[in-house]
C-alpha atoms as a PDB file:
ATOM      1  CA  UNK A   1     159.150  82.557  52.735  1.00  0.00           C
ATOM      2  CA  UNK A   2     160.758  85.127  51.029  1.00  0.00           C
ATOM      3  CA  UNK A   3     159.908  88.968  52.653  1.00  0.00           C
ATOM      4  CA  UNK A   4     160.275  92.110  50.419  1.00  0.00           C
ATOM      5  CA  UNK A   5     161.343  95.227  52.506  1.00  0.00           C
ATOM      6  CA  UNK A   6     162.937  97.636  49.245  1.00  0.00           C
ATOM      7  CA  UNK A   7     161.765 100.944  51.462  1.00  0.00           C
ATOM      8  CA  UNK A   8     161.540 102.461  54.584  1.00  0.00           C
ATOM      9  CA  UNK A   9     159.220 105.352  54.793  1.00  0.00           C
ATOM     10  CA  UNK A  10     161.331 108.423  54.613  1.00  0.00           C
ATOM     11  CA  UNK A  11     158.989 110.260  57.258  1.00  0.00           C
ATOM     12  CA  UNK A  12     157.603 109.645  60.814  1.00  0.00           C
ATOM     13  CA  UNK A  13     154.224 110.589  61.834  1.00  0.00           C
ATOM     14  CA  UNK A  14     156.914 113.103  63.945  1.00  0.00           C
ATOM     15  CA  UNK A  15     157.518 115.496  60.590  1.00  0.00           C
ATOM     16  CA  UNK A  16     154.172 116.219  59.939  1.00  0.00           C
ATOM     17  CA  UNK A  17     153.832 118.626  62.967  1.00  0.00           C
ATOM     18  CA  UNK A  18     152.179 122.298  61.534  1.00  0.00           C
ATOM     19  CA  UNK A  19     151.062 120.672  58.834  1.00  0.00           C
ATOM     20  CA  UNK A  20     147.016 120.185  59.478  1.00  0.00           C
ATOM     21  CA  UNK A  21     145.873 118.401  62.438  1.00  0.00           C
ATOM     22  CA  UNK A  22     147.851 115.505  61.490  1.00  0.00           C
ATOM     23  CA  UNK A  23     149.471 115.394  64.868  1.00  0.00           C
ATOM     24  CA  UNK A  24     146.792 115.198  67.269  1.00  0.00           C
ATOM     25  CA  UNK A  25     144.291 113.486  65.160  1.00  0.00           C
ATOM     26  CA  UNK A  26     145.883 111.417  62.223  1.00  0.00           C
ATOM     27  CA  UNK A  27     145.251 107.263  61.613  1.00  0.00           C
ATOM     28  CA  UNK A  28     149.214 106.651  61.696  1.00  0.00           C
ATOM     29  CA  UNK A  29     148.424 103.182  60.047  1.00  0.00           C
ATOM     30  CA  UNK A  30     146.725 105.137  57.076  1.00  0.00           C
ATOM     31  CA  UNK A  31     149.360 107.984  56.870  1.00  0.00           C
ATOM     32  CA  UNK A  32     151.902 105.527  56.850  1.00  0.00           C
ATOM     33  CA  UNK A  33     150.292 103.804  53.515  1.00  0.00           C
ATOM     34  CA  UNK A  34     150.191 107.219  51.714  1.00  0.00           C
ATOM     35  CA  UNK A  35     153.676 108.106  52.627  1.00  0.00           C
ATOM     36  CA  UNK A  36     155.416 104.948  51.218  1.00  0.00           C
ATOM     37  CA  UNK A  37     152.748 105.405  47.801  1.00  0.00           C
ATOM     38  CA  UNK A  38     153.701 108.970  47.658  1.00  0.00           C
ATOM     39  CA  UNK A  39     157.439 108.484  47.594  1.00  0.00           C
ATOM     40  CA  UNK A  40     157.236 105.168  45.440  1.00  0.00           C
ATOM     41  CA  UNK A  41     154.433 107.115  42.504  1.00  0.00           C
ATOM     42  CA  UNK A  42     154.656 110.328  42.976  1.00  0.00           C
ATOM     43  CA  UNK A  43     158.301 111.494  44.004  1.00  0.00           C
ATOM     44  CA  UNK A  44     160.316 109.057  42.855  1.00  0.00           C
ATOM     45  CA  UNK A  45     158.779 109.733  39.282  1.00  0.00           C
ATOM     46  CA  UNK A  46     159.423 113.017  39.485  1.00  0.00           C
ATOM     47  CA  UNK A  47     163.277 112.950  40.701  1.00  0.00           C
ATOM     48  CA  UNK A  48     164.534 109.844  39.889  1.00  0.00           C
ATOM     49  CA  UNK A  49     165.214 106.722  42.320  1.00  0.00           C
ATOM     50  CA  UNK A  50     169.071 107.535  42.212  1.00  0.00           C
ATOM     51  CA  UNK A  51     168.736 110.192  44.000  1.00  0.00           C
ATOM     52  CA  UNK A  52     166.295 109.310  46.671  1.00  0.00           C
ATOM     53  CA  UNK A  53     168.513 106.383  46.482  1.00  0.00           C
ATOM     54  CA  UNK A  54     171.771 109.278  47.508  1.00  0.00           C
ATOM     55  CA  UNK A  55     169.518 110.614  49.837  1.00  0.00           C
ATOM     56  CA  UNK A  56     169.465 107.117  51.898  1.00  0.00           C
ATOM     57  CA  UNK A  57     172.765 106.179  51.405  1.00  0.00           C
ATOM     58  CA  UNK A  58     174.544 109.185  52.542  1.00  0.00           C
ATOM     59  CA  UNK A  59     172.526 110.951  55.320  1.00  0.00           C
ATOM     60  CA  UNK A  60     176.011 112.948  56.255  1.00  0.00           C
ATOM     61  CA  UNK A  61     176.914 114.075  53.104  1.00  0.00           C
ATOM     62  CA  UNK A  62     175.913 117.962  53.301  1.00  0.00           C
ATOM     63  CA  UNK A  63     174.741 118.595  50.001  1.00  0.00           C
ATOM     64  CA  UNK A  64     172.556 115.340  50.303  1.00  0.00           C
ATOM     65  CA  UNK A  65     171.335 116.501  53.842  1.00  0.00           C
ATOM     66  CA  UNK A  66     170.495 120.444  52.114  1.00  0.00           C
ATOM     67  CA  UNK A  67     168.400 118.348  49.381  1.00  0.00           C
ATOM     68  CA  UNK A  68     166.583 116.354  51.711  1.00  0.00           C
ATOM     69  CA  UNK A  69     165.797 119.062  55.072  1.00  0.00           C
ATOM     70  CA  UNK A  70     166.407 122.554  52.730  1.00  0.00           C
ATOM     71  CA  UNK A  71     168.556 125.097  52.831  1.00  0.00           C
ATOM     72  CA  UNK A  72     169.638 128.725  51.871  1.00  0.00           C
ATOM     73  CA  UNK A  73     172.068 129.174  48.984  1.00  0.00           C
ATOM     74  CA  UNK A  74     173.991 131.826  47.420  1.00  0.00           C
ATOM     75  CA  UNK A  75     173.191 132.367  43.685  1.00  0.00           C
ATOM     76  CA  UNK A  76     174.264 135.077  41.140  1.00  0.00           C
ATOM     77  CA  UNK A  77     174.819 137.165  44.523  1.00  0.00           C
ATOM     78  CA  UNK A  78     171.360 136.481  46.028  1.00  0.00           C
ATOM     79  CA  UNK A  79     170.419 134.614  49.292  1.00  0.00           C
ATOM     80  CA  UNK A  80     167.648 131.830  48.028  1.00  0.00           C
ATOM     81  CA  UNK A  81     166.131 129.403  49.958  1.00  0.00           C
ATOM     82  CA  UNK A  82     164.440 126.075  49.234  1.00  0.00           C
ATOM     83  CA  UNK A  83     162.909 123.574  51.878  1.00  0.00           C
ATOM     84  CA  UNK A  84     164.025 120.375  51.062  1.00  0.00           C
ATOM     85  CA  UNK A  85     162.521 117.392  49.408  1.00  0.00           C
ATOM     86  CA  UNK A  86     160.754 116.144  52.751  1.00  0.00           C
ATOM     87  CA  UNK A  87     158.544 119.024  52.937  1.00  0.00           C
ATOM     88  CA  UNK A  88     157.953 118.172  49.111  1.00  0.00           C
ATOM     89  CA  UNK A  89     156.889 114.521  50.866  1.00  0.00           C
ATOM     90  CA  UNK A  90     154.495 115.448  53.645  1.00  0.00           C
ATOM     91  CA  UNK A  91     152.364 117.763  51.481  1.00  0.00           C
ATOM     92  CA  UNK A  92     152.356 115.011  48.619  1.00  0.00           C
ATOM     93  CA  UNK A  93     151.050 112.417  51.468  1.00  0.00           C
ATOM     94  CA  UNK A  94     149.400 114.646  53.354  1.00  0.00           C
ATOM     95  CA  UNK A  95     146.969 115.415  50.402  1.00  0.00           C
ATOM     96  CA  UNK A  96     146.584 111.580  49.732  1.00  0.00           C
ATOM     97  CA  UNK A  97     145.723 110.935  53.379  1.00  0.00           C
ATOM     98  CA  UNK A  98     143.053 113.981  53.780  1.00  0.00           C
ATOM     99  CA  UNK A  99     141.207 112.627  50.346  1.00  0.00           C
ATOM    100  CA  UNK A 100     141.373 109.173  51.230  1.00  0.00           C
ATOM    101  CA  UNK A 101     141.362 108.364  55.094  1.00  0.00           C
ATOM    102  CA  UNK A 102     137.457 108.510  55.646  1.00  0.00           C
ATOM    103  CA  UNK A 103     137.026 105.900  54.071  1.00  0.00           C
ATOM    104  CA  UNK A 104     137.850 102.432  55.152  1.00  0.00           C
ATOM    105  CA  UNK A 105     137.637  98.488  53.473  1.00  0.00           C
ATOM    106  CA  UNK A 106     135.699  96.048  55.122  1.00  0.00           C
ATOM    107  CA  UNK A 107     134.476  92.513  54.535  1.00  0.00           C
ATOM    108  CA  UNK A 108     131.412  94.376  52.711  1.00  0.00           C
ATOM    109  CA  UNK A 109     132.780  96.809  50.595  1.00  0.00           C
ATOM    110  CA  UNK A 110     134.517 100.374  51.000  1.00  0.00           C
ATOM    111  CA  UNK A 111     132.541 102.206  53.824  1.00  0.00           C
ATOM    112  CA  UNK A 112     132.660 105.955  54.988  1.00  0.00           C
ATOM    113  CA  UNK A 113     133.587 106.174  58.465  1.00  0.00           C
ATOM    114  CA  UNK A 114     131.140 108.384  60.594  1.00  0.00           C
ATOM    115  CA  UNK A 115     130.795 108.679  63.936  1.00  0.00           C
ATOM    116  CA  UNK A 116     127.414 110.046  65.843  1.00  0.00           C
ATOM    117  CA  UNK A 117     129.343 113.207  66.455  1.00  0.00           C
ATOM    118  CA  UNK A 118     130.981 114.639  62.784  1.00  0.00           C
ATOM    119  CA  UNK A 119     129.521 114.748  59.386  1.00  0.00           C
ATOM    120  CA  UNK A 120     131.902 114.007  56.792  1.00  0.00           C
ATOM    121  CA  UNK A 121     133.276 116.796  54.709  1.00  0.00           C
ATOM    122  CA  UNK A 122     131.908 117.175  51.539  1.00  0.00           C
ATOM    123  CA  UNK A 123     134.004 115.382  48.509  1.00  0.00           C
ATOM    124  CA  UNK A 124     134.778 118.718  46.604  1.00  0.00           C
ATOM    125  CA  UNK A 125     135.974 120.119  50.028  1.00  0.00           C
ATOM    126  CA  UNK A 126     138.216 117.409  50.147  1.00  0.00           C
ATOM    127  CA  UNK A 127     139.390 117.417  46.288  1.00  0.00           C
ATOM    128  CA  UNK A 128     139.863 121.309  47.147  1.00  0.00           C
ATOM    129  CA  UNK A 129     142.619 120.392  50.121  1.00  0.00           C
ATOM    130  CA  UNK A 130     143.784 118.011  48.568  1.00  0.00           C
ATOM    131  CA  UNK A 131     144.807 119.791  45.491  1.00  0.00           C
ATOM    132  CA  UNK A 132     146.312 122.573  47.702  1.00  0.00           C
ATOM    133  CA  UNK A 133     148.821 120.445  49.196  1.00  0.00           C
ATOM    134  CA  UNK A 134     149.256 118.885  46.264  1.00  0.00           C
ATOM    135  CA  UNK A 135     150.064 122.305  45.045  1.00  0.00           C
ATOM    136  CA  UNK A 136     151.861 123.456  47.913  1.00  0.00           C
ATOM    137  CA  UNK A 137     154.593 119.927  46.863  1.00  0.00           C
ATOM    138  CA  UNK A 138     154.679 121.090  43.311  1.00  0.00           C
ATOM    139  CA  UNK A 139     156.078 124.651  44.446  1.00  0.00           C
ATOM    140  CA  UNK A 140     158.491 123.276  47.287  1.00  0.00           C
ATOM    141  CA  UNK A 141     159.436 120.465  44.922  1.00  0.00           C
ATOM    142  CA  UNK A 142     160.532 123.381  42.260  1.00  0.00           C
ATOM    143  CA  UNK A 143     162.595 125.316  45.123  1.00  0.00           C
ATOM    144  CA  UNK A 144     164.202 122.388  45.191  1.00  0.00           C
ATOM    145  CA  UNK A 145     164.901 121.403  41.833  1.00  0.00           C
ATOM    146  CA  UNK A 146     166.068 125.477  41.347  1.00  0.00           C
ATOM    147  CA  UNK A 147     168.835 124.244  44.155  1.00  0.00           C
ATOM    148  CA  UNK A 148     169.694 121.021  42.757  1.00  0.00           C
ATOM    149  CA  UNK A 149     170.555 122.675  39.447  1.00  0.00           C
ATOM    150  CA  UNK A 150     172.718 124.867  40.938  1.00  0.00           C
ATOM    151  CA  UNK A 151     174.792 122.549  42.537  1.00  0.00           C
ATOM    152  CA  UNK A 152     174.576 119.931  39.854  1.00  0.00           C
ATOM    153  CA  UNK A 153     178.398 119.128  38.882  1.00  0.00           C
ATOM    154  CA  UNK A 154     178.547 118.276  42.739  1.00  0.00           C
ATOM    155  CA  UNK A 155     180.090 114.903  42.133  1.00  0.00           C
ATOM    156  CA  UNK A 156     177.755 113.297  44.824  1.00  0.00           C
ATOM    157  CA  UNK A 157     174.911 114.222  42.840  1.00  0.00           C
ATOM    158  CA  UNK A 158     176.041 114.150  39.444  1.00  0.00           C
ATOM    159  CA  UNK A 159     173.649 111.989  37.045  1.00  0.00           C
ATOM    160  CA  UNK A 160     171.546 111.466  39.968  1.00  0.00           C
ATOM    161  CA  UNK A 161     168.302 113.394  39.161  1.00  0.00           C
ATOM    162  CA  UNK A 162     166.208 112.633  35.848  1.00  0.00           C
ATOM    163  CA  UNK A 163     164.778 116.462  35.280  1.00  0.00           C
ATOM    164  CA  UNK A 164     166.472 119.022  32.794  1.00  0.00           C
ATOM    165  CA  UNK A 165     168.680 122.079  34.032  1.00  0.00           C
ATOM    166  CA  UNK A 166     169.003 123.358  30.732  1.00  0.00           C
ATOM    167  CA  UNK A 167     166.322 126.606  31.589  1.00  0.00           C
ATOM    168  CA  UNK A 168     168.279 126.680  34.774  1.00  0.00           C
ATOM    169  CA  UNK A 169     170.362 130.124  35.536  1.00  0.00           C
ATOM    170  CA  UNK A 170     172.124 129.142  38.659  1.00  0.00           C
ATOM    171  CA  UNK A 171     168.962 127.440  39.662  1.00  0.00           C
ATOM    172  CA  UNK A 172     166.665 130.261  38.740  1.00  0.00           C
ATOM    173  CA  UNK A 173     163.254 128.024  37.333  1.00  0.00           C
ATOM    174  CA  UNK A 174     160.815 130.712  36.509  1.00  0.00           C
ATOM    175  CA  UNK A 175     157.262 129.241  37.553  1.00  0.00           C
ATOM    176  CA  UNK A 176     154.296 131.402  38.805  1.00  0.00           C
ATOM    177  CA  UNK A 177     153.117 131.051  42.080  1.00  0.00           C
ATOM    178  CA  UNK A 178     149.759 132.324  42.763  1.00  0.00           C
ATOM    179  CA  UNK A 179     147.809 132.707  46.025  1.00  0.00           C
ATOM    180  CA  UNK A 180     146.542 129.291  47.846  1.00  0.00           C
ATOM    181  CA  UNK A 181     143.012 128.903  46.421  1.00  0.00           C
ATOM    182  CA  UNK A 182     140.591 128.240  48.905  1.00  0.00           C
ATOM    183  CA  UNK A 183     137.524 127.954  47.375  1.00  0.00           C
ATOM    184  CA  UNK A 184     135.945 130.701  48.884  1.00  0.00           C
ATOM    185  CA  UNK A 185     134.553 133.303  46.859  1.00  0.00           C
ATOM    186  CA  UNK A 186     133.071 136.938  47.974  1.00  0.00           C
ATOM    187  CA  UNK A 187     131.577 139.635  46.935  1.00  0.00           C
ATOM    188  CA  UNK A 188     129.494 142.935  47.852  1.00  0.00           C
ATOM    189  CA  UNK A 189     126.028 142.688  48.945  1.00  0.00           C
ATOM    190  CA  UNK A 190     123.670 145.019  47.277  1.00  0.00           C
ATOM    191  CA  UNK A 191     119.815 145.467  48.419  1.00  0.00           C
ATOM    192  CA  UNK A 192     117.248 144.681  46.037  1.00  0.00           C
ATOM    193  CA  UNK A 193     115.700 147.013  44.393  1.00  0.00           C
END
């Protein structure tokens, strides 16, 4: 019988420490699913499979280890800092698994799992954290991408990554980042009159 093993998971349950209560309280087996989906149809589109290809292939290189764990860089005479395309990973999986994990297949169809003690958080909720970490990848993935242009004649990286550096200015990407949106909204309470 032929077995297909193309990719180990890039993370361990291990890296998601400060990020939610994945930790203490996380369904490994679950996480696990949304990493390897994450870095197969999310990142990999997104970067290209040559370089998360580098990226296995040549843990010691340094360049390949700043692209992968982050780094600071010197640019145009100013001290940036980017946090590496795992971070970009656990977010990306992260906000998978917190969407997805409460509910599990069985013999009878998809079921929500509930115990006698929790109530299951609303779908929107969900959507809304989601989309924050989702968010929260986008902007780390850009900190990266603003390093990788600036060190992209680097001969172990050259023609390795499938987005332009043409708007690049020694890695300066302009992109807007707002505040995290909770969801929350407020407001001043007036009496009725």
């Amino acid at each position: 019988m032929l077995t297909c093993n193309l990719e180990e998971n890039l993370i361990t349950k291990a890296d998601f420490e400060c990020v939610g209560q994945v930790a203490k309280h996380c369904n490994w087996e679950q996480l696990c699913v949304y990493i390897r989906e994450q870095t197969n149809l999310w990142l990999i589109p997104k970067v290209g499979y040559s370089l998360i290809n580098k990226i296995v292939d040549n843990q010691e290189n340094q360049f390949i280890k700043n692209i992968w764990c982050g780094s600071e860089y010197s640019c145009g005479g100013k001290t940036k800092v980017h946090f590496g395309l795992k971070r970009v990973l656990i977010h990306a999986s992260y906000g998978a698994y917190i969407f997805r994990h409460g509910y599990t297949d069985t013999a009878v169809g998809v079921v929500q799992k509930i115990n006698q003690d929790s109530v299951p958080a609303p779908i929107n909720e969900l959507k809304s954290i989601m989309n924050e970490h989702y968010k929260n990848a986008e902007i780390y993935l850009d900190m990266v991408k603003d390093y990788i242009c600036s060190i992209k004649n680097e001969e172990i990286i050259k023609d390795a990554f499938q987005f332009d550096c043409k708007d690049c200015n020694c890695g300066d990407q302009i992109r807007e980042i707002g505040i995290q949106n909770r969801g929350m909204f407020g407001g001043n309470i007036r009496k009725w009159d």
